[in-house]
PDB file of N, CA and C in Angstrom:
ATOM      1  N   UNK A   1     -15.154  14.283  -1.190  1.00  0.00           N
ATOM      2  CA  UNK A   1     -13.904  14.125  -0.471  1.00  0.00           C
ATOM      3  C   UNK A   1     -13.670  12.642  -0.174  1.00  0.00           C
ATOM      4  N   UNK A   2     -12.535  12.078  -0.352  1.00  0.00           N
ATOM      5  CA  UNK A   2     -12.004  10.733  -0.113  1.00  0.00           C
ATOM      6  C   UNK A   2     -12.236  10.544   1.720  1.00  0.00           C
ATOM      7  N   UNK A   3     -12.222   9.349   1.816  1.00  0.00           N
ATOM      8  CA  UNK A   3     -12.213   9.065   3.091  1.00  0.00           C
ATOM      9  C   UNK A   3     -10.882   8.725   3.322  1.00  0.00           C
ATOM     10  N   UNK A   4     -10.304   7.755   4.609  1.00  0.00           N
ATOM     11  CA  UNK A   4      -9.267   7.356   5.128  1.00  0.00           C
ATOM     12  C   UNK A   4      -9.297   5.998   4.644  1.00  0.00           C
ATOM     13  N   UNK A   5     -10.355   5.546   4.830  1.00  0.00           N
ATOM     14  CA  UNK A   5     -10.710   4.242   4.420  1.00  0.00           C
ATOM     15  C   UNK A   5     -10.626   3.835   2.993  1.00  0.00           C
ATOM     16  N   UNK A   6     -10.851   4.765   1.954  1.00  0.00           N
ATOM     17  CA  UNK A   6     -10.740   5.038   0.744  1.00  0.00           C
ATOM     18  C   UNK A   6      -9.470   5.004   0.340  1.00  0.00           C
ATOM     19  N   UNK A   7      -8.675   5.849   0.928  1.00  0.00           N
ATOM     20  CA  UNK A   7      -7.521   6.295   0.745  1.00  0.00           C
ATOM     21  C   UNK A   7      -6.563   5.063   0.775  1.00  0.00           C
ATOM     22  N   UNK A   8      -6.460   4.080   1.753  1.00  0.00           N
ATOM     23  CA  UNK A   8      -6.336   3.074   2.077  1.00  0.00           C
ATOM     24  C   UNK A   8      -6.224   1.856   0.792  1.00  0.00           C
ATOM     25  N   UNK A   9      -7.871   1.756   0.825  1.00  0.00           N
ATOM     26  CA  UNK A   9      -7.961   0.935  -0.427  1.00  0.00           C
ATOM     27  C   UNK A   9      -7.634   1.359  -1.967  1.00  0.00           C
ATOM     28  N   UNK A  10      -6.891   2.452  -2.213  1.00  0.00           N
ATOM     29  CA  UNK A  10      -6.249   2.988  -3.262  1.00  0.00           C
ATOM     30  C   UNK A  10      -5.225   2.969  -3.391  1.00  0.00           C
ATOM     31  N   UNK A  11      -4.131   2.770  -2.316  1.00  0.00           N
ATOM     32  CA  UNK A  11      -2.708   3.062  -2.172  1.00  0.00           C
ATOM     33  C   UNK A  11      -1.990   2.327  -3.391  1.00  0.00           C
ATOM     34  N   UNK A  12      -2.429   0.983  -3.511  1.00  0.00           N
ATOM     35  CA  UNK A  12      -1.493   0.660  -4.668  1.00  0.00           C
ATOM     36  C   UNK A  12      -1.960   1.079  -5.810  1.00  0.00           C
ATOM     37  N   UNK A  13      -2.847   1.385  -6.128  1.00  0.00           N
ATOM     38  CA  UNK A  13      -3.199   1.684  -7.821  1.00  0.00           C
ATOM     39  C   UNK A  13      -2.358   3.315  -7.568  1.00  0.00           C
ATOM     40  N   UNK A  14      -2.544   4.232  -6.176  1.00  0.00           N
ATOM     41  CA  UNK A  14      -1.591   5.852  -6.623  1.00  0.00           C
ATOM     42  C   UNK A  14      -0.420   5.397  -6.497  1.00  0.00           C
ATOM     43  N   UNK A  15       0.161   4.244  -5.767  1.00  0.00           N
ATOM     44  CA  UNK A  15       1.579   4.067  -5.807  1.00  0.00           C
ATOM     45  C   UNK A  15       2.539   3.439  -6.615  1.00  0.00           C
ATOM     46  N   UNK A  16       1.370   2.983  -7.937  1.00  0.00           N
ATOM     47  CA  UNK A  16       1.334   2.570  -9.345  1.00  0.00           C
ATOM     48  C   UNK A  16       1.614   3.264 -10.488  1.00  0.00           C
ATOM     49  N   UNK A  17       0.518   4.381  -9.905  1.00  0.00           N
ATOM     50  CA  UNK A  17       0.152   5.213 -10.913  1.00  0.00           C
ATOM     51  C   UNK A  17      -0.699   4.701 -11.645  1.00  0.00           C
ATOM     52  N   UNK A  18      -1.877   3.957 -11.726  1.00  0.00           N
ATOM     53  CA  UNK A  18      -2.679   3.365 -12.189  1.00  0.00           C
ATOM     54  C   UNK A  18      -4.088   4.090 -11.919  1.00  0.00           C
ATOM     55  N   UNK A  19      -4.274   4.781 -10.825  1.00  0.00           N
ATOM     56  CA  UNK A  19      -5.123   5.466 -10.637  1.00  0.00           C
ATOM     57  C   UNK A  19      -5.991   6.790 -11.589  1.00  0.00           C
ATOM     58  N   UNK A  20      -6.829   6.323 -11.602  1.00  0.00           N
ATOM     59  CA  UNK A  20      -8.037   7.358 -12.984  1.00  0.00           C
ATOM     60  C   UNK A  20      -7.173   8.975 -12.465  1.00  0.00           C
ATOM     61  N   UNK A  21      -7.271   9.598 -13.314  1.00  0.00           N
ATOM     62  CA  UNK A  21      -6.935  11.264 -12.805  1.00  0.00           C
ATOM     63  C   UNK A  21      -8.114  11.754 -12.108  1.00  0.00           C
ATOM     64  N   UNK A  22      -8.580  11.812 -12.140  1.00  0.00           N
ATOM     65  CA  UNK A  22     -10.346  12.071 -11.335  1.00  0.00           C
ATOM     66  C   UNK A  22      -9.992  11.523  -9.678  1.00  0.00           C
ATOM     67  N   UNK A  23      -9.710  10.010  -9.942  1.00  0.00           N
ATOM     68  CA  UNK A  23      -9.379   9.700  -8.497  1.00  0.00           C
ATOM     69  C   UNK A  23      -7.957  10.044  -7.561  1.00  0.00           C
ATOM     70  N   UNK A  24      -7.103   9.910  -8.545  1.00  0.00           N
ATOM     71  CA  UNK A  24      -5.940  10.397  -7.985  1.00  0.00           C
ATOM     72  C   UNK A  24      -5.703  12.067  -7.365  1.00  0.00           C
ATOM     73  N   UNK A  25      -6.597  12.735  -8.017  1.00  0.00           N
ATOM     74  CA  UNK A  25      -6.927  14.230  -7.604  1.00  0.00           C
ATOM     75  C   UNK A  25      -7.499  13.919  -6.361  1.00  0.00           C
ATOM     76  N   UNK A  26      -8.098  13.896  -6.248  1.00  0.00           N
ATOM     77  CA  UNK A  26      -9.023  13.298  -4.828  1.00  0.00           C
ATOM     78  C   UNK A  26      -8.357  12.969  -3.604  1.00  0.00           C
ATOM     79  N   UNK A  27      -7.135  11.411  -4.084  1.00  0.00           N
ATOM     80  CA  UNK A  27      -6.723  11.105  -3.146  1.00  0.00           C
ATOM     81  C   UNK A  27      -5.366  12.089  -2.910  1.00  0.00           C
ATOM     82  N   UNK A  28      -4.906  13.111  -3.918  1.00  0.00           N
ATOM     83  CA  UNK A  28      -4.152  14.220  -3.413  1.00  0.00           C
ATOM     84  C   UNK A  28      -4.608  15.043  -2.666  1.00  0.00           C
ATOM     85  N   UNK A  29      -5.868  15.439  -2.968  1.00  0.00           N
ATOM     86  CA  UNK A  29      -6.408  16.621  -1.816  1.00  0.00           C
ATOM     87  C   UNK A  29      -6.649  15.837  -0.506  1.00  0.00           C
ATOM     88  N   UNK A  30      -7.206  14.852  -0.405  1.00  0.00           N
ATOM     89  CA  UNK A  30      -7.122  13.718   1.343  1.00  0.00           C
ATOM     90  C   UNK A  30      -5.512  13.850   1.491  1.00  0.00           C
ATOM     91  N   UNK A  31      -4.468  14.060   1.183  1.00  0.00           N
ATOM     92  CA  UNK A  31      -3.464  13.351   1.965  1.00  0.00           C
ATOM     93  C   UNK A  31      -2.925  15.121   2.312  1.00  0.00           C
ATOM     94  N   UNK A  32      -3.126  16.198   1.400  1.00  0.00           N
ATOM     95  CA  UNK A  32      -3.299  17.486   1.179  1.00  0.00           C
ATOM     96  C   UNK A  32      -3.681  18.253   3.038  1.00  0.00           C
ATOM     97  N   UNK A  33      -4.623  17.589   3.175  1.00  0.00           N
ATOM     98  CA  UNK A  33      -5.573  17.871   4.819  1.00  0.00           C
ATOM     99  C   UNK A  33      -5.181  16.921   5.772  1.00  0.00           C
ATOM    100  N   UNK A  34      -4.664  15.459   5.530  1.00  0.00           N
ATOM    101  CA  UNK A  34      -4.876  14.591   6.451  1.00  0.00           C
ATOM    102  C   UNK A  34      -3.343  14.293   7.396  1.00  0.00           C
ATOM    103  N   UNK A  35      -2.811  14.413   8.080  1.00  0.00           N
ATOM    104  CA  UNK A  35      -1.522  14.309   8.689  1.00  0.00           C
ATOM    105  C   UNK A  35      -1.219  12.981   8.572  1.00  0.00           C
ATOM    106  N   UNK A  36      -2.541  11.950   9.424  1.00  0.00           N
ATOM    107  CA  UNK A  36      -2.637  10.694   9.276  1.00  0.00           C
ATOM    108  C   UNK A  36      -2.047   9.540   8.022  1.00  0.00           C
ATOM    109  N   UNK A  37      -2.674  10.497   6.969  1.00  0.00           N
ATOM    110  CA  UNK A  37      -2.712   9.422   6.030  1.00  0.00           C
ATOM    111  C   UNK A  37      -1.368   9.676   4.883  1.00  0.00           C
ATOM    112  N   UNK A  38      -0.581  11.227   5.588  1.00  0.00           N
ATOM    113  CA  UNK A  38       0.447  11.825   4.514  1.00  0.00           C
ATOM    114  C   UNK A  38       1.568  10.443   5.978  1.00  0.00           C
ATOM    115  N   UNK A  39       1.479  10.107   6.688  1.00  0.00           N
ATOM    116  CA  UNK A  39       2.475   9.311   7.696  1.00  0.00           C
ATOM    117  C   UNK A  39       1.997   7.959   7.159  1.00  0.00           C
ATOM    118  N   UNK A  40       0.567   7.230   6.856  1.00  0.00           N
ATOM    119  CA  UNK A  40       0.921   6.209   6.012  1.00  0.00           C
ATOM    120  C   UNK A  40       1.378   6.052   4.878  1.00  0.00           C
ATOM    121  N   UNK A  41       1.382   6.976   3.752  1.00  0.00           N
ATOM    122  CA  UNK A  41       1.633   7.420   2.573  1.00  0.00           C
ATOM    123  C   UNK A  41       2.984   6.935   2.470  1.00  0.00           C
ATOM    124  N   UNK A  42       3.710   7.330   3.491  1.00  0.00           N
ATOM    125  CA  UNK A  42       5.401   7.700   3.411  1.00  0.00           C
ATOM    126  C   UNK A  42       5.626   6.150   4.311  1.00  0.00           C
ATOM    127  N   UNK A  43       4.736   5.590   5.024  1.00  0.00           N
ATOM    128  CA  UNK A  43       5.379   4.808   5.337  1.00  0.00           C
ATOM    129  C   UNK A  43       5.397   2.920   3.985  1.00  0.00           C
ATOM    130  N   UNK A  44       3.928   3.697   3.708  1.00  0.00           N
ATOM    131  CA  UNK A  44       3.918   2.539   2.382  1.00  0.00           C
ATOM    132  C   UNK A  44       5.244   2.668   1.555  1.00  0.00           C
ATOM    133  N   UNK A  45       5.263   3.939   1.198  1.00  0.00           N
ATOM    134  CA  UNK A  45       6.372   4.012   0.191  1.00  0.00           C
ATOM    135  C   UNK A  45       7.970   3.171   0.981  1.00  0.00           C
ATOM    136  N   UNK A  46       8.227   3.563   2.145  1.00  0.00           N
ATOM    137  CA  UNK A  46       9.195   3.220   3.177  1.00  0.00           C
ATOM    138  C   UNK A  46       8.981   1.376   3.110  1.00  0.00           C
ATOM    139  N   UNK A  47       8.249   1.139   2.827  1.00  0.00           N
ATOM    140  CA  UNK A  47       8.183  -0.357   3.107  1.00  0.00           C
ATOM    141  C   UNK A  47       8.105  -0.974   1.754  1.00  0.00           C
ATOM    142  N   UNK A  48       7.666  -0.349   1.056  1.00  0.00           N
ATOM    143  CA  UNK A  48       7.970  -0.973  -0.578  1.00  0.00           C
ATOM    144  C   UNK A  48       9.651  -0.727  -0.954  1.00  0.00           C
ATOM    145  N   UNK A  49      10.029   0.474  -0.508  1.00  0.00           N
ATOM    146  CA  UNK A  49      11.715   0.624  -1.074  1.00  0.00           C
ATOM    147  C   UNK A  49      12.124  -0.554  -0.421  1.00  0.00           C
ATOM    148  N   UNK A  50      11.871  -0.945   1.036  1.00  0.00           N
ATOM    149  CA  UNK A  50      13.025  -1.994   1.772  1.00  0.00           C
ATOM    150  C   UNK A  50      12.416  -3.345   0.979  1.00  0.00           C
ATOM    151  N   UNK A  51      11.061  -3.520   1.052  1.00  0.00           N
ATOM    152  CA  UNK A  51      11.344  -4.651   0.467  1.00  0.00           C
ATOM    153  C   UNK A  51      11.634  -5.231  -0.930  1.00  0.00           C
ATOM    154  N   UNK A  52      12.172  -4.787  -1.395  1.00  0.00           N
ATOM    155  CA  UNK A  52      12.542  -4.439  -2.708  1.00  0.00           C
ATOM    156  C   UNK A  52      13.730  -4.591  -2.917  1.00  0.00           C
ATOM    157  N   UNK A  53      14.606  -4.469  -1.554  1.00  0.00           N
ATOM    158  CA  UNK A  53      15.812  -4.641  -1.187  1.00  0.00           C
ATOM    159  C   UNK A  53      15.761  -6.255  -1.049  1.00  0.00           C
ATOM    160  N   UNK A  54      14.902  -6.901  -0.346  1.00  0.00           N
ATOM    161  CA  UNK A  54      14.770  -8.528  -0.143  1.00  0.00           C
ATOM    162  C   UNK A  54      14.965  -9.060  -0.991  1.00  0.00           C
ATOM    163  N   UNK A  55      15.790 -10.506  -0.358  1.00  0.00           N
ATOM    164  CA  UNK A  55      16.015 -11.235  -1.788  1.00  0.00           C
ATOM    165  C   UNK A  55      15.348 -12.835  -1.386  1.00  0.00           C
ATOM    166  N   UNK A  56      14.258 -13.126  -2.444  1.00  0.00           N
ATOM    167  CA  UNK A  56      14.025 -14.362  -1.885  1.00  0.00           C
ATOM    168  C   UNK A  56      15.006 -15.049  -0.915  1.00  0.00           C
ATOM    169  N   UNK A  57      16.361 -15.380  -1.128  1.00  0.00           N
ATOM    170  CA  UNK A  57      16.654 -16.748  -0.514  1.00  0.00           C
ATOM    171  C   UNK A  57      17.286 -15.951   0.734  1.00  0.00           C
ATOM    172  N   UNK A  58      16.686 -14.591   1.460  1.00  0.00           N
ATOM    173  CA  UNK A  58      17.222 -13.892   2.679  1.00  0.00           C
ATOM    174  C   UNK A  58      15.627 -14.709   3.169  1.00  0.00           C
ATOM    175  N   UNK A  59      14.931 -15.223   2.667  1.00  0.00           N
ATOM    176  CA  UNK A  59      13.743 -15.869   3.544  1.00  0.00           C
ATOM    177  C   UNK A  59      13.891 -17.100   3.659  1.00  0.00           C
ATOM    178  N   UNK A  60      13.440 -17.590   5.494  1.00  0.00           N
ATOM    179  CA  UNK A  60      13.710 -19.287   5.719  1.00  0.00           C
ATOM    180  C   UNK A  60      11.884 -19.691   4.827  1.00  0.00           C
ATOM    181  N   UNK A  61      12.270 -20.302   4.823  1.00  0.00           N
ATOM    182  CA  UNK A  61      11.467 -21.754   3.718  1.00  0.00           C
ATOM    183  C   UNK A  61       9.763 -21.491   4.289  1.00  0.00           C
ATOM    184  N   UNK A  62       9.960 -21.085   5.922  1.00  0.00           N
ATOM    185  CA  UNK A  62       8.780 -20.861   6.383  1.00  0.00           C
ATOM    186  C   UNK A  62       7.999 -19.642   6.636  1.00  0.00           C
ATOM    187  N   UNK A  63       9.245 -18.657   6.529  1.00  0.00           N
ATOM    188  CA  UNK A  63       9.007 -17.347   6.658  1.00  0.00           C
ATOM    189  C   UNK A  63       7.932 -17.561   4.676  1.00  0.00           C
ATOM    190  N   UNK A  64       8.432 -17.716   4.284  1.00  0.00           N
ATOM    191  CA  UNK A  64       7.895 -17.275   3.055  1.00  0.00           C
ATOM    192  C   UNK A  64       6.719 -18.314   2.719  1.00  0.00           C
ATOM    193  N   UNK A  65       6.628 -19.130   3.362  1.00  0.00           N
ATOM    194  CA  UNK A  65       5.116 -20.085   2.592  1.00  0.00           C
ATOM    195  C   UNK A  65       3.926 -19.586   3.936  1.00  0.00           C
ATOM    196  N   UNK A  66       4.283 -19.059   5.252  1.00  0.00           N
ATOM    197  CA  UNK A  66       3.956 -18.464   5.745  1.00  0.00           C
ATOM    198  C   UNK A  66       3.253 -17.102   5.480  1.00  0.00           C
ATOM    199  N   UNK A  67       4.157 -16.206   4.452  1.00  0.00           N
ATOM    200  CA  UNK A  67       3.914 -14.950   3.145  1.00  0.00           C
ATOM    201  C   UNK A  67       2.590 -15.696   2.394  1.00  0.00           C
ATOM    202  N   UNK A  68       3.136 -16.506   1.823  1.00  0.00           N
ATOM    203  CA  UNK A  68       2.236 -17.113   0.564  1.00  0.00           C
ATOM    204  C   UNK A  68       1.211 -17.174   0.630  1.00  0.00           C
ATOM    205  N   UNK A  69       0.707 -18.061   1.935  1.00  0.00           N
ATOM    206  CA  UNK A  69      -0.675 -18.408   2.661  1.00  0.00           C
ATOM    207  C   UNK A  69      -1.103 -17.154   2.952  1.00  0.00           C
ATOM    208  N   UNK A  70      -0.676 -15.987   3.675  1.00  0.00           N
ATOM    209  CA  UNK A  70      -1.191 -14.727   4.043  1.00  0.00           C
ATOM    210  C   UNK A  70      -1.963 -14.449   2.405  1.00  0.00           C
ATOM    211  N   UNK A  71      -0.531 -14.103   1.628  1.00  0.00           N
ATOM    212  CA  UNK A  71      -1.461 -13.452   0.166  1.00  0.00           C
ATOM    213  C   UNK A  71      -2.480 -14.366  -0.133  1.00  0.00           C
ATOM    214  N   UNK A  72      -2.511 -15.532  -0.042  1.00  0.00           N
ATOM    215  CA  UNK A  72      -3.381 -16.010  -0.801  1.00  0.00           C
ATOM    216  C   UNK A  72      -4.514 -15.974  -0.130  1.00  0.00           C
ATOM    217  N   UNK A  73      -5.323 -15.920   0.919  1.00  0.00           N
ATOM    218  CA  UNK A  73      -5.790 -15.612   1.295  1.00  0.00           C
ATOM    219  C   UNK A  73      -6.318 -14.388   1.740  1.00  0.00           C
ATOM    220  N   UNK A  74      -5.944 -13.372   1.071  1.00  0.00           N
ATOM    221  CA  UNK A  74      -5.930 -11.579   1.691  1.00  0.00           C
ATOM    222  C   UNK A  74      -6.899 -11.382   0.843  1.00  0.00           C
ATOM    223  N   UNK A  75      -7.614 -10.149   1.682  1.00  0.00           N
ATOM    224  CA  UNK A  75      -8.911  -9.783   0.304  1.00  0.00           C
ATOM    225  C   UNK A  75      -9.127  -7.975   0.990  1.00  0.00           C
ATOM    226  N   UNK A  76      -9.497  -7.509   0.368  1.00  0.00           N
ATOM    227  CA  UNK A  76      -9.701  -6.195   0.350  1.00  0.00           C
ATOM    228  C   UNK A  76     -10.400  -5.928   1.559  1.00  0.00           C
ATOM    229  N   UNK A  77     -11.070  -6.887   1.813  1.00  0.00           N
ATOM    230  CA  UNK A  77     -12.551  -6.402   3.037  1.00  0.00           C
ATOM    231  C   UNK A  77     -11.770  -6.936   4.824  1.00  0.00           C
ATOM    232  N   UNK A  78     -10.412  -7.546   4.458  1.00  0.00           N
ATOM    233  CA  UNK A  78      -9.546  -8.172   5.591  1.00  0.00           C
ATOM    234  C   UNK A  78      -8.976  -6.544   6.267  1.00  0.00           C
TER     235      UNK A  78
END
Protein backbone atom coordinates (compact mmCIF):
# COMPACT_ATOMS: atom_id res chain seq x y z
CA UNK A 1 0.00 0.00 0.00
CA UNK A 2 1.27 3.57 -0.94
CA UNK A 3 1.80 5.89 1.78
CA UNK A 4 0.73 9.71 1.94
CA UNK A 5 4.12 10.57 1.73
CA UNK A 6 4.51 8.48 -1.37
CA UNK A 7 1.60 9.65 -2.81
CA UNK A 8 2.92 13.07 -2.55
CA UNK A 9 6.17 12.42 -4.14
CA UNK A 10 4.33 10.93 -7.23
CA UNK A 11 1.81 13.54 -8.00
CA UNK A 12 3.51 14.82 -11.00
CA UNK A 13 4.62 11.76 -12.80
CA UNK A 14 0.21 10.51 -12.14
CA UNK A 15 -0.62 14.00 -13.15
CA UNK A 16 1.57 13.34 -16.25
CA UNK A 17 0.74 10.20 -16.77
CA UNK A 18 4.18 9.13 -16.68
CA UNK A 19 3.71 6.88 -13.94
CA UNK A 20 4.71 2.83 -14.38
CA UNK A 21 1.07 1.01 -14.38
CA UNK A 22 2.18 -1.02 -11.36
CA UNK A 23 2.61 2.34 -9.60
CA UNK A 24 -0.15 4.23 -10.76
CA UNK A 25 -2.50 1.25 -9.58
CA UNK A 26 -1.24 1.74 -6.24
CA UNK A 27 -1.46 5.32 -6.11
CA UNK A 28 -5.29 4.75 -7.29
CA UNK A 29 -6.11 2.44 -4.58
CA UNK A 30 -4.33 5.25 -1.77
CA UNK A 31 -6.47 8.02 -3.05
CA UNK A 32 -9.44 5.07 -3.41
CA UNK A 33 -9.29 4.94 0.90
CA UNK A 34 -7.70 8.22 1.66
CA UNK A 35 -10.13 11.44 1.94
CA UNK A 36 -6.91 13.38 2.64
CA UNK A 37 -5.07 12.80 -0.26
CA UNK A 38 -8.40 12.54 -2.89
CA UNK A 39 -8.60 16.80 -1.36
CA UNK A 40 -4.90 17.17 -2.36
CA UNK A 41 -5.34 15.36 -5.58
CA UNK A 42 -8.08 17.87 -6.66
CA UNK A 43 -6.41 20.58 -5.25
CA UNK A 44 -3.06 19.92 -7.33
CA UNK A 45 -5.09 19.55 -10.28
CA UNK A 46 -7.01 23.09 -9.14
CA UNK A 47 -3.71 24.79 -9.06
CA UNK A 48 -2.15 23.51 -12.21
CA UNK A 49 -5.51 24.57 -14.31
CA UNK A 50 -5.11 28.32 -12.73
CA UNK A 51 -1.76 28.47 -13.31
CA UNK A 52 -1.82 27.74 -16.62
CA UNK A 53 -4.08 30.54 -16.92
CA UNK A 54 -0.81 32.90 -15.88
CA UNK A 55 0.87 34.77 -18.18
CA UNK A 56 4.44 35.56 -17.60
CA UNK A 57 4.25 39.34 -17.92
CA UNK A 58 0.94 39.16 -15.15
CA UNK A 59 4.32 38.67 -12.89
CA UNK A 60 6.32 41.82 -11.32
CA UNK A 61 10.06 41.21 -12.20
CA UNK A 62 10.35 40.08 -8.50
CA UNK A 63 7.52 38.02 -8.03
CA UNK A 64 9.09 35.76 -10.61
CA UNK A 65 13.01 35.69 -9.93
CA UNK A 66 11.69 35.23 -6.47
CA UNK A 67 9.78 31.79 -8.36
CA UNK A 68 13.09 31.08 -10.00
CA UNK A 69 15.30 31.01 -6.88
CA UNK A 70 12.51 28.85 -5.08
CA UNK A 71 12.74 26.20 -8.18
CA UNK A 72 16.07 26.29 -8.34
CA UNK A 73 16.71 25.41 -5.31
CA UNK A 74 13.69 22.83 -4.50
CA UNK A 75 14.54 19.21 -4.08
CA UNK A 76 12.34 16.37 -3.31
CA UNK A 77 13.54 15.87 0.39
CA UNK A 78 12.35 19.98 0.97
Amino acid sequence: MLTCQELVELITEYLENTLPLAERARFDAHVALCPGCVTYLDQMRLTIRTLGKLREDALSAAARDELLLLFRYWTRDS
